[in-house]
Protein backbone atom coordinates (compact mmCIF):
# COMPACT_ATOMS: atom_id res chain seq x y z
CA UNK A 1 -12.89 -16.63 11.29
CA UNK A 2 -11.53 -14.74 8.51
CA UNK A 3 -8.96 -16.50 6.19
CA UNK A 4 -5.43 -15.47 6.57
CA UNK A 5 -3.78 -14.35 3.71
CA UNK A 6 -0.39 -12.41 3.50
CA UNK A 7 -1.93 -9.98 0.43
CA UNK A 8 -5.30 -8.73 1.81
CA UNK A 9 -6.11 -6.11 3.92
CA UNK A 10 -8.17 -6.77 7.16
CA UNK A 11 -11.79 -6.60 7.34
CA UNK A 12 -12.35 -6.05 3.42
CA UNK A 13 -12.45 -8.39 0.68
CA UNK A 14 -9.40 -9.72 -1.59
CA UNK A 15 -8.60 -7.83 -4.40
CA UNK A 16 -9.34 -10.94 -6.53
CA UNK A 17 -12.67 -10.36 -5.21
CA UNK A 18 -12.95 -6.94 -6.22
CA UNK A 19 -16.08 -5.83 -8.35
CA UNK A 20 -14.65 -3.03 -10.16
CA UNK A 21 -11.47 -1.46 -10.29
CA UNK A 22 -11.30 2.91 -9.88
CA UNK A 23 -8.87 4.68 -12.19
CA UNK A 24 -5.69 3.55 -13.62
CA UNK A 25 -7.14 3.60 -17.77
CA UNK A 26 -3.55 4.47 -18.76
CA UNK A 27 -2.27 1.18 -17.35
CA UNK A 28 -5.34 -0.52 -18.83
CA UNK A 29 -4.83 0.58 -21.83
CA UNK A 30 -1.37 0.19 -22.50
CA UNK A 31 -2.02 -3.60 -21.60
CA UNK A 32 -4.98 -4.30 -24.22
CA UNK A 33 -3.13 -2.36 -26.78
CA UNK A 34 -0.65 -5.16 -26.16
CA UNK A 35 -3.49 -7.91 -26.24
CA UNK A 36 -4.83 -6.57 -29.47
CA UNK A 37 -1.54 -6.51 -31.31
CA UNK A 38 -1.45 -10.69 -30.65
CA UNK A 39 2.38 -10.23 -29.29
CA UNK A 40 1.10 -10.16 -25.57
CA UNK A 41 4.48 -9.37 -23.78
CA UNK A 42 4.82 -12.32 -20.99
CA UNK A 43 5.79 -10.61 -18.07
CA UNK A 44 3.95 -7.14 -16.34
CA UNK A 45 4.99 -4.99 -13.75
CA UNK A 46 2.71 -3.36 -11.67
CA UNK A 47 3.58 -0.64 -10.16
CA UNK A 48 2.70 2.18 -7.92
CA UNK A 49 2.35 3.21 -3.96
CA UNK A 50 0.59 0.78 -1.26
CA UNK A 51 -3.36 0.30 -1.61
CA UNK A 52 -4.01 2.32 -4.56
CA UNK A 53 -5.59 -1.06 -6.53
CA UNK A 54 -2.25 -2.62 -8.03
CA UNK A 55 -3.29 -6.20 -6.75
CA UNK A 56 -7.15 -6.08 -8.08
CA UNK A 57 -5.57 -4.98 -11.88
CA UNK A 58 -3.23 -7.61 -11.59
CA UNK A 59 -6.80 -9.94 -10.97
CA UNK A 60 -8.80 -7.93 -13.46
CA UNK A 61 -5.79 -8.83 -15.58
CA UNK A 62 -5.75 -12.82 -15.07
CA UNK A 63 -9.82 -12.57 -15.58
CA UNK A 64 -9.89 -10.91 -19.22
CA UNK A 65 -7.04 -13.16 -20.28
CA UNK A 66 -8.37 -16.27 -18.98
CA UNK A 67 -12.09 -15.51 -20.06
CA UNK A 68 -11.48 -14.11 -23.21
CA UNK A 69 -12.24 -10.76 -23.08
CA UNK A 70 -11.23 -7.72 -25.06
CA UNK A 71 -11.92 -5.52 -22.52
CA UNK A 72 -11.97 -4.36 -18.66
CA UNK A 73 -15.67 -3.64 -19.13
CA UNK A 74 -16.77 -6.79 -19.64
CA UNK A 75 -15.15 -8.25 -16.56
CA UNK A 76 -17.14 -5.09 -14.15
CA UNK A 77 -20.32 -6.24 -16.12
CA UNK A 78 -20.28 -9.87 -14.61
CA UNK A 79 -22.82 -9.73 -12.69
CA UNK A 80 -23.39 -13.43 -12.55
CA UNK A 81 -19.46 -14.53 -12.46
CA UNK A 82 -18.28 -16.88 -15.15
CA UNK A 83 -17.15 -20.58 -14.06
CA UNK A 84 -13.80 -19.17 -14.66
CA UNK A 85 -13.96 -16.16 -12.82
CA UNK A 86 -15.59 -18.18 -9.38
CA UNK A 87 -12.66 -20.19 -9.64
CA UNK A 88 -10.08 -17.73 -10.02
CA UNK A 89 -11.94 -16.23 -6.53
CA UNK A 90 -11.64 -19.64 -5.10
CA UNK A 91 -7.84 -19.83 -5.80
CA UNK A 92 -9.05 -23.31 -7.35
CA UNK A 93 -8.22 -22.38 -11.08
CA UNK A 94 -5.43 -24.56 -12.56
CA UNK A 95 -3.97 -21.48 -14.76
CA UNK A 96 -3.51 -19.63 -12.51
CA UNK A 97 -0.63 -19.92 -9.73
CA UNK A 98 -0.62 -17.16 -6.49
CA UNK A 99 3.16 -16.59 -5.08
CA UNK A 100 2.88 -14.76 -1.68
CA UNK A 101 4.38 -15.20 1.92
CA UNK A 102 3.43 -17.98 3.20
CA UNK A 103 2.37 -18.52 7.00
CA UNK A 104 4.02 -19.89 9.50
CA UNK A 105 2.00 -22.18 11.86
CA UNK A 106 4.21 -23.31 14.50
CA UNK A 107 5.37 -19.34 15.02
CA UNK A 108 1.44 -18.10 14.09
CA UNK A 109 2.75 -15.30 11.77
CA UNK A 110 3.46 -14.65 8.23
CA UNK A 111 7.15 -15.01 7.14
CA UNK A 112 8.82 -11.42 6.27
CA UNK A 113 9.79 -13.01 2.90
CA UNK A 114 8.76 -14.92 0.29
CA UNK A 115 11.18 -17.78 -0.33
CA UNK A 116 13.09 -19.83 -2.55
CA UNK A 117 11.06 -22.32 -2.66
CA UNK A 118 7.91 -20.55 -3.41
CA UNK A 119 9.54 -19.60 -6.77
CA UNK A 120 10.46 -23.25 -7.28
CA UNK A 121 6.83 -23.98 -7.05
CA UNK A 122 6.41 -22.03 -10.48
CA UNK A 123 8.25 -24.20 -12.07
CA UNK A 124 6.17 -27.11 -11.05
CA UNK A 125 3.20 -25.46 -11.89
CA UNK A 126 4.50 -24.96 -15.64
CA UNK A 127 5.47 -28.79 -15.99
CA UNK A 128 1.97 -29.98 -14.58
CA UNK A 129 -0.51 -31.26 -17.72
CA UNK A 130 -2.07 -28.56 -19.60
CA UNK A 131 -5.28 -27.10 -19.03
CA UNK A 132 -7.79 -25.46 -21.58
CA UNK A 133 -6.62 -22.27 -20.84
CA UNK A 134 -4.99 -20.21 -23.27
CA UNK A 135 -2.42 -18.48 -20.62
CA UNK A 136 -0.80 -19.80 -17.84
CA UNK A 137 -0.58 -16.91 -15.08
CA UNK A 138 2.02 -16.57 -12.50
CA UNK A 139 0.90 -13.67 -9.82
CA UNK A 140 3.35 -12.49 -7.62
CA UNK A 141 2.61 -10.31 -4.67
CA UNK A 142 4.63 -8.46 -4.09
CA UNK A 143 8.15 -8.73 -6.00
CA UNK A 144 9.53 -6.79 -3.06
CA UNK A 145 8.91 -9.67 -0.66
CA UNK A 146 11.45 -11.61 -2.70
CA UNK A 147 14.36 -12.88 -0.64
CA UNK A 148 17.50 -12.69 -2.53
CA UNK A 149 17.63 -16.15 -3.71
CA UNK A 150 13.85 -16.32 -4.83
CA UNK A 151 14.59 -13.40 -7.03
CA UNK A 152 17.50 -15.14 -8.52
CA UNK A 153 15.75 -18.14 -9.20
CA UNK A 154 12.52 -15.31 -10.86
CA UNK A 155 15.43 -13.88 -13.04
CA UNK A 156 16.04 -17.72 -14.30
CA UNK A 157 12.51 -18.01 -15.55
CA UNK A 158 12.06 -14.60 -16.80
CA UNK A 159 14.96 -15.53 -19.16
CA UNK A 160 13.52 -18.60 -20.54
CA UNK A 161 9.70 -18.02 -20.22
CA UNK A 162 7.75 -20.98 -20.65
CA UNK A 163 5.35 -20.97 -23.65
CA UNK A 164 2.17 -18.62 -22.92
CA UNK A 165 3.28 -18.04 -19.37
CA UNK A 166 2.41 -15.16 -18.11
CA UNK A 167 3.85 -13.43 -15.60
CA UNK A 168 2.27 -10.79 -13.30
CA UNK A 169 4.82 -9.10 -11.00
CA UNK A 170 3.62 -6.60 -8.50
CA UNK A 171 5.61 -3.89 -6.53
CA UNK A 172 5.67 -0.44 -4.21
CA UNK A 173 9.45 0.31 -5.02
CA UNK A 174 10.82 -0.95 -8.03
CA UNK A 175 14.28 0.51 -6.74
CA UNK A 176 14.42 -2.74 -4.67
CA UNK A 177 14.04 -4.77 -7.49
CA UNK A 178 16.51 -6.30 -9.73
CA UNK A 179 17.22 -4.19 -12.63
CA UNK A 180 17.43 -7.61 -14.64
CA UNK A 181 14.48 -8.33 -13.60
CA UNK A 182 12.41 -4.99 -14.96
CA UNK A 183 14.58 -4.83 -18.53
CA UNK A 184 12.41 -8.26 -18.92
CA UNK A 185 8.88 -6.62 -17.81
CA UNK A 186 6.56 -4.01 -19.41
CA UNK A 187 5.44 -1.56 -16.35
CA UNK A 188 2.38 -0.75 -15.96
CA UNK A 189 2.39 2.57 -13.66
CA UNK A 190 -0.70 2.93 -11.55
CA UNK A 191 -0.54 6.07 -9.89
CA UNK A 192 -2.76 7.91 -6.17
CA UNK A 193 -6.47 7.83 -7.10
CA UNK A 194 -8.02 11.07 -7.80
CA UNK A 195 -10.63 12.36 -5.58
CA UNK A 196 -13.43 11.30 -7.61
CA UNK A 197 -12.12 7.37 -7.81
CA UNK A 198 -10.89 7.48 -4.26
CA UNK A 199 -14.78 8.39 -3.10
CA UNK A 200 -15.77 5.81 -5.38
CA UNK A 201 -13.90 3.30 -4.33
CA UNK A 202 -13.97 3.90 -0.90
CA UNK A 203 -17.75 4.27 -0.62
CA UNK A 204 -17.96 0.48 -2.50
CA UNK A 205 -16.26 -0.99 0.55
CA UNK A 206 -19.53 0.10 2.59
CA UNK A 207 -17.61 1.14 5.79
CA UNK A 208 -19.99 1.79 8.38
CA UNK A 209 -19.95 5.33 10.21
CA UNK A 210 -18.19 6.99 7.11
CA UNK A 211 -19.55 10.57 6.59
CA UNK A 212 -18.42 12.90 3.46
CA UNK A 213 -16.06 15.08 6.08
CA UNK A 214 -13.85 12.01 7.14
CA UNK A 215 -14.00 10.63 3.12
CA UNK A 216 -12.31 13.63 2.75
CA UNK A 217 -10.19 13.89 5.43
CA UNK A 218 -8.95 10.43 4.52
CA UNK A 219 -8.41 11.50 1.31
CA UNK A 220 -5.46 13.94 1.77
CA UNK A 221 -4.22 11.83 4.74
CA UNK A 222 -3.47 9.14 2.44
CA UNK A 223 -3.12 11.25 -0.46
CA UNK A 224 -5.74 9.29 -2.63
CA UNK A 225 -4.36 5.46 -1.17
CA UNK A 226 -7.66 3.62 -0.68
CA UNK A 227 -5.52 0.96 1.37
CA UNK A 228 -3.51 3.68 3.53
CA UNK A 229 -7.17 5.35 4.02
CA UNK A 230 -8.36 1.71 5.03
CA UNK A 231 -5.42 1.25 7.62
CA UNK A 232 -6.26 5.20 8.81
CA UNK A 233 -9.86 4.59 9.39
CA UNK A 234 -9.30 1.01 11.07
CA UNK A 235 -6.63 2.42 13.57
CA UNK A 236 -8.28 5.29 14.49
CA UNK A 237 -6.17 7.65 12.55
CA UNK A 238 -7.77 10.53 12.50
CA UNK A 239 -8.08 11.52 15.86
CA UNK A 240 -4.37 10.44 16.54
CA UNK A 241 -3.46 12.45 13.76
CA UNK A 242 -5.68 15.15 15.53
CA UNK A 243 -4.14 14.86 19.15
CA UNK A 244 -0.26 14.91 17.90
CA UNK A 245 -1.36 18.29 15.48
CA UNK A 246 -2.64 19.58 19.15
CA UNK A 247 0.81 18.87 20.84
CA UNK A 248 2.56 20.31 17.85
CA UNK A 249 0.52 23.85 17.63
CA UNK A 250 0.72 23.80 21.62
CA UNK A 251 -3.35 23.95 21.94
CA UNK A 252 -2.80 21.00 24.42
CA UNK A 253 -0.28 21.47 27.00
CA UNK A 254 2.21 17.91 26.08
CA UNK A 255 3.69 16.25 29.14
CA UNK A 256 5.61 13.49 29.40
CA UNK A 257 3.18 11.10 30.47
CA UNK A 258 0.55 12.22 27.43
CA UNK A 259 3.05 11.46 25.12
CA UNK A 260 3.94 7.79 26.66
CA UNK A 261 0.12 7.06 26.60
CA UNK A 262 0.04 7.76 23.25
CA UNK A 263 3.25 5.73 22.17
CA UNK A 264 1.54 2.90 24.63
CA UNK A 265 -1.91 2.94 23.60
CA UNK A 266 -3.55 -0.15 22.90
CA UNK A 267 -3.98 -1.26 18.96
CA UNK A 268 -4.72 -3.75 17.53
CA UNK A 269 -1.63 -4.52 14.73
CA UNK A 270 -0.18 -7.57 14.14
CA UNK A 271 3.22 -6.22 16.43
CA UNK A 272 3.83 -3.60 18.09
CA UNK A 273 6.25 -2.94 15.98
CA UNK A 274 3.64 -2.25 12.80
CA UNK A 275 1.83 0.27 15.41
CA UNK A 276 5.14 2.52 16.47
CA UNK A 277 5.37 2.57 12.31
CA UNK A 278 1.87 4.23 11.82
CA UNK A 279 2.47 6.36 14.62
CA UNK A 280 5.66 7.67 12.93
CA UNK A 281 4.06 8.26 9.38
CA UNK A 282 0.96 10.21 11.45
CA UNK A 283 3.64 12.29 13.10
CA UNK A 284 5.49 12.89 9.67
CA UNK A 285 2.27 13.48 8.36
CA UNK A 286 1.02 15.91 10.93
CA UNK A 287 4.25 17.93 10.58
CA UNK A 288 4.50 18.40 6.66
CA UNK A 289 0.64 19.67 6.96
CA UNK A 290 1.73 22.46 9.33
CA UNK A 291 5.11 23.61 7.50
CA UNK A 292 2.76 23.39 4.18
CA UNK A 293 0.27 25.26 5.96
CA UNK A 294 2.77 28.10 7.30
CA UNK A 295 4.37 28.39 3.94
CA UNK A 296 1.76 29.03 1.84
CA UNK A 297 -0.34 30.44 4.10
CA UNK A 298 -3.70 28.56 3.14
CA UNK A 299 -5.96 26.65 5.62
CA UNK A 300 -5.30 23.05 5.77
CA UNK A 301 -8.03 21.03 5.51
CA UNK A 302 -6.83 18.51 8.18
CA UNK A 303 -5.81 20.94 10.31
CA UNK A 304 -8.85 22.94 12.09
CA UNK A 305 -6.33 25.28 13.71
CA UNK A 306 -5.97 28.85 11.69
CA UNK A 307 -2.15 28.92 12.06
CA UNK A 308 -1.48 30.55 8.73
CA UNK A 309 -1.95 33.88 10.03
CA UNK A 310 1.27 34.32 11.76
CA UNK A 311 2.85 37.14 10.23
CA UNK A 312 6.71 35.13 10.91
CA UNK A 313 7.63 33.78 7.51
CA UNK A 314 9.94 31.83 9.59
CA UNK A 315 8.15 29.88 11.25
CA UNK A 316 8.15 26.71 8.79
CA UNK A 317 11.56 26.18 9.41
CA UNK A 318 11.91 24.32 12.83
CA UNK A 319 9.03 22.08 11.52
CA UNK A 320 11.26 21.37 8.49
CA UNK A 321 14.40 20.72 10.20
CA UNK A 322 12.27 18.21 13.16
CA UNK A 323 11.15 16.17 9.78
CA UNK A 324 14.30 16.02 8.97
CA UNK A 325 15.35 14.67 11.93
CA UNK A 326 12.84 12.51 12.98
CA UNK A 327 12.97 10.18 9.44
CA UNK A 328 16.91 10.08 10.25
CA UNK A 329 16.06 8.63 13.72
CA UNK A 330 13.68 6.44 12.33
CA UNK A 331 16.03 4.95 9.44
CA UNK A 332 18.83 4.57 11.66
CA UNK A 333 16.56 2.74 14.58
CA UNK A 334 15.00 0.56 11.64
CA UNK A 335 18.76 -0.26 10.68
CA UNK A 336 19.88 -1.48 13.79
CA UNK A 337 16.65 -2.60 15.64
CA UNK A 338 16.44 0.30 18.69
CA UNK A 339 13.17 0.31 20.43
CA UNK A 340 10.56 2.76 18.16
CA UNK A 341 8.66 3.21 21.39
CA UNK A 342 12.14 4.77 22.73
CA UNK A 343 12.82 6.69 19.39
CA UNK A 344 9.42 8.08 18.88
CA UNK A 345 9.84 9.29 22.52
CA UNK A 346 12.98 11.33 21.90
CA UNK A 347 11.54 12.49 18.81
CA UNK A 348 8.58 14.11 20.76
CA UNK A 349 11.30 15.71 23.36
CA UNK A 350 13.20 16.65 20.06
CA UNK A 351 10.13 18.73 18.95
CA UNK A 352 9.44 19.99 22.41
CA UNK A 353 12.96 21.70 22.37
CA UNK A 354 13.39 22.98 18.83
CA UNK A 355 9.00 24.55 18.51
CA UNK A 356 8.77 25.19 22.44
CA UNK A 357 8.90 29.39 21.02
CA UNK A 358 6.86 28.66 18.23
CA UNK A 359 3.05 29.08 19.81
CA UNK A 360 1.43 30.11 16.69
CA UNK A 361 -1.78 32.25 17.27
């Protein structure tokens, strides 16, 4: 049974795991530029979108400090891992301390936050006996789990760091952090993978039925997010993605009851919830690859339909103003908890009305 933990993707290993770590040398650098001045500031941010290798620099990170390394070389070129570096895997080093959501046993899911007392923990973890370490390593993933309190009492520490703490903050939006809280961190930005790394690191996960045409197409689906790409492929994204651009150019007559399948399908995420999500950002997705395609009147690659030869310069328009609409829906059902099966139903009737002239040739 595989291990449940709150900051790892299904089916592929932890990012503490992680052999070697795709792109990113501007964040890489500006952190050993720090190390080799000997004034190593003692709290990072990392940030940058979902799944684009934040969490395995933030381990690549506590690795080089805690072996001694100059470099991020040196920690790929372990082929035969260090004492250190098997415990750090293990989560059995004493140096190092983990802050995630926790799981919840008697309710059998992870809790949507990470808590006060999680960040209490870090004290305790400072006051325990010293270790031979040089560091001491707080890793939090992510800083936008942080209930309001727990970031509070993160603030309080940041303040007063204890002596060669460091602290290794993670985050997707650093809007949602607390501006006191990133005036105490350096940021380190880590950025969508090129092609090149994305292939790269995609191909070292050894997915099985993964051929160069759907590397690519996962590519500009995800827009160079290794973990987005990962949550495509496991969900059968693609050829979602493919049936909604179908109902959208009208090469497959929609009906009310192909639509419902598709909002009912089986899946196989946590909630149901987490599935009416994905099925939003495919239909976003699908919809901002046809306007692109219509406006600048190249072939998208994701798209096998030739629909840039319509000669209506127009014809972008009602695609722009049904994104429009459809992320205020979503927002506003988020907000106040509506059904997203009932939304993402509307949304489809929404389309139906505004594009029903729009059969592009």
């Amino acid at each position: 049974m595989e291990e449940l933990e709150a900051d790892k993707t299904p089916e592929v290993p932890h990012p503490r795991k992680n052999k070697k770590i795709y792109g990113h040398n501007s964040a890489k650098n500006s952190f050993l530029k720090s190390l080799q001045s000997e004034k190593l500031h003692h709290a990072w941010l990392i940030h940058g979108p979902k799944g684009v290798g934040k969490a395995t620099l933030a381990w690549k990170i506590a690795k080089l400090l805690q072996n001694g390394f100059t470099n991020f070389e040196k920690v790929e070129e372990e082929n035969q891992l260090s004492l250190i570096s098997k415990r750090i895997e293990a989560l059995s080093e004493q140096s190092i301390f983990l802050c995630r959501r926790q799981f919840d046993k008697s309710k059998k899911k992870f809790l949507k936050e990470i808590s006060v007392d999680e960040i209490r923990k870090i004290n305790h973890f400072f006051s325990l006996s010293s270790t031979k370490a040089k560091y001491r390593i707080v890793i939090i993933d992510n800083i936008n789990e942080l209930s309001i309190s727990a970031s509070n009492a993160l603030l309080k520490i940041l303040e007063e760091p204890p002596s060669n703490g460091i602290f290794i903050l993670i985050s997707e939006n650093k809007r949602s952090v607390l501006p006191t809280i990133i005036s105490r961190c350096r940021i380190l930005e880590c950025n969508f993978l090129d092609f090149d790394h994305f292939e790269k690191a995609i191909l070292s996960l050894n997915i099985k039925n993964l051929s160069n045409e759907k590397i690519t197409k996962l590519f500009y689906m995800s827009e160079g997010s290794v973990g987005k790409a990962l949550e495509i492929q496991q969900h059968s994204g693609i050829d979602i993605f493919d049936k909604l651009v179908q109902m959208l150019i009208f090469e497959d007559t929609q009906n009310d009851e192909n639509i419902w399948e598709l909002i009912t399908a089986k899946h196989n995420f946590e909630t149901t919830k987490d599935y009416h999500k994905f099925l939003f950002n495919l239909l976003l997705s699908a919809i901002a690859q046809i306007s692109k395609s219509l406006v600048t009147k190249e072939k998208s690659f994701l798209i096998n339909t030739n629909i840039n030869n319509t000669n209506d310069d127009e014809k972008y328009f009602p695609y722009s103003l049904i994104y429009s609409i459809i992320i205020e829906d979503l927002n506003e059902a988020l907000k106040v908890n509506l059904s997203l099966a009932d939304i993402l139903f509307t949304s489809f009737l929404k389309i139906n009305k505004i594009t029903k002239d729009l059969k592009l040739e």
